[in-house]
Protein backbone atom coordinates (compact mmCIF):
# COMPACT_ATOMS: atom_id res chain seq x y z
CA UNK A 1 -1.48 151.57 159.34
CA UNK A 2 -3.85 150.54 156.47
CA UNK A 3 -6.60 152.87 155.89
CA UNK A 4 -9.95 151.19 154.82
CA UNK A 5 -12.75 152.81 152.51
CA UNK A 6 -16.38 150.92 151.59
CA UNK A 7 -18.43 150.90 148.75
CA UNK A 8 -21.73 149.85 148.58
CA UNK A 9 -22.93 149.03 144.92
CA UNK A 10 -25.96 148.08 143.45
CA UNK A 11 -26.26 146.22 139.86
CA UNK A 12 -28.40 143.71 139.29
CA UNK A 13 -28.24 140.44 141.37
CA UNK A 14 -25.96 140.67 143.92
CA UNK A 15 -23.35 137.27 143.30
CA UNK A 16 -23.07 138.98 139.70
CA UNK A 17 -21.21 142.24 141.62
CA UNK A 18 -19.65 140.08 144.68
CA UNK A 19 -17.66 137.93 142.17
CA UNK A 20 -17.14 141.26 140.46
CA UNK A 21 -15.45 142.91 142.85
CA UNK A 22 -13.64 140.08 144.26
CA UNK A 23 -11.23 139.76 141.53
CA UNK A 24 -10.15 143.74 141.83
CA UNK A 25 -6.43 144.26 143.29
CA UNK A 26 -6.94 146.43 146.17
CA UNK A 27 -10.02 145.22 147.30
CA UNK A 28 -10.18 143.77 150.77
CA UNK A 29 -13.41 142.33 150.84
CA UNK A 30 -16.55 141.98 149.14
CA UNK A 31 -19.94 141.23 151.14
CA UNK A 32 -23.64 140.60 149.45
CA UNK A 33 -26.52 142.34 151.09
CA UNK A 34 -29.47 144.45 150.76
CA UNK A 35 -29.47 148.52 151.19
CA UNK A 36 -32.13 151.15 150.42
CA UNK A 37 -35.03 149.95 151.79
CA UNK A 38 -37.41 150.61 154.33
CA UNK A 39 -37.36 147.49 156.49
CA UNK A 40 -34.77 146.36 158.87
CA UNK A 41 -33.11 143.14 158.90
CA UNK A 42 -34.87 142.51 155.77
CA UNK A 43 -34.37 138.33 154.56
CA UNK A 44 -33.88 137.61 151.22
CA UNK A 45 -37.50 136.31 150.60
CA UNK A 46 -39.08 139.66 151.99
CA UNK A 47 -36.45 141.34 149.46
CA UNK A 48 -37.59 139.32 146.65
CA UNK A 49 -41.20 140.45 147.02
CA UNK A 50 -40.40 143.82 146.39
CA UNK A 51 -42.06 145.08 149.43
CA UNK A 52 -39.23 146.12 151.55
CA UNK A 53 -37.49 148.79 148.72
CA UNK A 54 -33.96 147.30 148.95
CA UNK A 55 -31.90 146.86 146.15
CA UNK A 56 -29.56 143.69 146.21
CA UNK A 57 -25.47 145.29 146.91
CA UNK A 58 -22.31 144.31 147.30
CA UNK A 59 -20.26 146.37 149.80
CA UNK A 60 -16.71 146.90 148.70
CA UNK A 61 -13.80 147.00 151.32
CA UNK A 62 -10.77 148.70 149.59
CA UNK A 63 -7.52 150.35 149.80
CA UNK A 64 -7.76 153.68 148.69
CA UNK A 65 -3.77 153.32 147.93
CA UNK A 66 -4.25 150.59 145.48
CA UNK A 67 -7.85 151.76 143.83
CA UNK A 68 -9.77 154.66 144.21
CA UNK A 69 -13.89 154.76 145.01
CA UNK A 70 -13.42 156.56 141.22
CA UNK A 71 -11.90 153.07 139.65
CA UNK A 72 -14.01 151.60 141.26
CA UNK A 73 -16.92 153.17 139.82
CA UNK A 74 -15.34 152.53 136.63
CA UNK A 75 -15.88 148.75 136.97
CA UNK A 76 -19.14 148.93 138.60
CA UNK A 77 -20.50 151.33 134.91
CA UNK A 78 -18.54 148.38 133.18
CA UNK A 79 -19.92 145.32 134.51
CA UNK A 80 -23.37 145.96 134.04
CA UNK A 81 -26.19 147.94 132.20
CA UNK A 82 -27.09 151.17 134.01
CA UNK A 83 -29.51 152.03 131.08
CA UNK A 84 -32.24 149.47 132.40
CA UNK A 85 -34.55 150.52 135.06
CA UNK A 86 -35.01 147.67 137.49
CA UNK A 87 -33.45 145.00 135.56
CA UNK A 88 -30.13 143.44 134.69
CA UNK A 89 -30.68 140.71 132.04
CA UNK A 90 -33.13 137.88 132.88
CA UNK A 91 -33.34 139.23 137.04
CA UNK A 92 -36.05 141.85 137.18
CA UNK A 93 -37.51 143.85 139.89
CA UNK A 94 -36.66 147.00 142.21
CA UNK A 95 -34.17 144.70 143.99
CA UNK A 96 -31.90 144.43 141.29
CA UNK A 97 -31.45 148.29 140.57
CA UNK A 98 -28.60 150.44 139.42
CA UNK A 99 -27.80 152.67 142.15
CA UNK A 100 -24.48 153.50 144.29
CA UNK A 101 -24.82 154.43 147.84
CA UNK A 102 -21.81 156.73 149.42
CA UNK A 103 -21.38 157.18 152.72
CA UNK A 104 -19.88 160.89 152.85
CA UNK A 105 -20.08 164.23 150.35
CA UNK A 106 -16.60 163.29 148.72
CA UNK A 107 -18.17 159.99 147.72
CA UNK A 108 -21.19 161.91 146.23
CA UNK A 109 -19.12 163.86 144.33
CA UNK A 110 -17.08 161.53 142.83
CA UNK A 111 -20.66 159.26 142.03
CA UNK A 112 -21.74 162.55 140.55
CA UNK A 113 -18.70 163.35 138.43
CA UNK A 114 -18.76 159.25 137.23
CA UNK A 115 -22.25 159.28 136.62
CA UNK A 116 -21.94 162.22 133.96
CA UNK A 117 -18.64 160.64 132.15
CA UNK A 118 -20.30 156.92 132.07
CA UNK A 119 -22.82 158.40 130.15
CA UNK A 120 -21.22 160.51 127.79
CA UNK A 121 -21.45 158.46 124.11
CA UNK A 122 -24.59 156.01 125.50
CA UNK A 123 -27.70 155.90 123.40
CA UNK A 124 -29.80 155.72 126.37
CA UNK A 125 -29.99 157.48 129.62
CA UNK A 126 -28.40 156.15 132.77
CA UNK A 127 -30.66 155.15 134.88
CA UNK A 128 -28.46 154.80 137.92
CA UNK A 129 -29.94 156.67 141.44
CA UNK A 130 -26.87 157.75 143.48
CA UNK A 131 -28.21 157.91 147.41
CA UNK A 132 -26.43 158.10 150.88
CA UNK A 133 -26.09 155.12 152.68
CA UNK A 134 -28.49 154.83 155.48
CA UNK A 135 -28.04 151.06 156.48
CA UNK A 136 -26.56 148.33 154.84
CA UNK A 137 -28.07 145.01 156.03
CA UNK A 138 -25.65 141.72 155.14
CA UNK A 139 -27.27 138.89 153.20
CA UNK A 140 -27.78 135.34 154.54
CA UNK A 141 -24.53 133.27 154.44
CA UNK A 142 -25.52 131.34 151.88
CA UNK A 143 -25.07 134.30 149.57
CA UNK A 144 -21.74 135.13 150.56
CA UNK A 145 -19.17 134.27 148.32
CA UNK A 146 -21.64 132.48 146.27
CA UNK A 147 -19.45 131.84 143.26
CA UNK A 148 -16.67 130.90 144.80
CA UNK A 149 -19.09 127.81 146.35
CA UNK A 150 -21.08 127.39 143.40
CA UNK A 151 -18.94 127.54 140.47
CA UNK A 152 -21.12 125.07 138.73
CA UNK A 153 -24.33 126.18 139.95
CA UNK A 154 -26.50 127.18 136.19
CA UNK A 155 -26.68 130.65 137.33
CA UNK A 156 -22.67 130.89 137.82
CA UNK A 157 -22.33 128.97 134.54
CA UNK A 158 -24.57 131.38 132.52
CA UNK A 159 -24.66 134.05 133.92
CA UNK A 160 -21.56 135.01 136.50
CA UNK A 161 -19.06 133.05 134.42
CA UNK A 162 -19.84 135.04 131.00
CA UNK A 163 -19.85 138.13 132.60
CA UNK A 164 -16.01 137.47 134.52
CA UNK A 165 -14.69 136.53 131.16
CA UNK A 166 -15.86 139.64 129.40
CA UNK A 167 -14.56 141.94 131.94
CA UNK A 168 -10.94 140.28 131.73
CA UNK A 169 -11.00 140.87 128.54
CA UNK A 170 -11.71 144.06 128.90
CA UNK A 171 -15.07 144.38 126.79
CA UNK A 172 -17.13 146.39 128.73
């Protein structure tokens, strides 16, 4: 019987860490959605205004046999900048924090444990919150899988596209 763990991840826009995620062995499925805030059902407009406190995520749906939550922190310090409060390149705004979000203590303490070897040999401070999970709210369905549909959208050419080639070549 397969035994299923989530993730929920925040860094920067949220098709940036769906497409991500997507290409990991072991992972089961990736949604986009919104988690941290203080409104319920929140849309992506009320997201975008920053009134709502949600950051954009991706939950993760893995196989602990084939990665671990700990490899998969490993990729989430890799594929973006945890040094930047509130901003990953050009997308700024509370929405597009650093942040992971477990759902038990063992979670915690492997975010913990992550959190204090990512930043061993940075020049700046990580910036990343690490927070229990209190709701996780999926995103519109236009947002789901939005690379995969879009590959020629500008956003997946310059930004998403980029970012998938440096992490298969292992430059993080």
């Amino acid at each position: 019987m397969e035994v299923l763990e989530k993730a929920t991840l925040g860094a920067g826009c949220f098709w940036c860490v769906e497409a991500v995620f997507e290409e990991l062995d072991g992972v089961k499925s990736v949604v986009a959605g919104y988690a941290g805030g203080r409104t319920k059902n929140p849309s992506y407009e009320e997201v975008c205004s920053g009134k709502t406190g949600h950051a954009e995520v991706a939950q993760i749906t893995f196989d602990p046999r084939r990665i671990t939550f700990g490899e998969i922190l490993g990729v989430f310090w890799a594929a973006h900048d945890p040094t930047t409060l509130n901003r990953q390149g050009a997308d700024v705004g509370e929405q597009y924090r650093s942040v992971i979000f477990y759902n038990d203590e063992a979670q915690k303490a492997i975010a913990e444990e992550s959190f204090v070897e990512a930043g061993k040999g940075l020049s700046s401070s990580i910036v990343t919150a690490i927070e229990p999970l209190a709701g996780f709210y999926e995103a519109e369905e236009y947002h789901q899988d939005y690379f995969r549909n879009n590959p020629h959208a500008p956003y997946c050419m310059f930004v998403i596209k980029p970012k998938l080639a440096k992490m298969n070549r292992g430059e993080h």
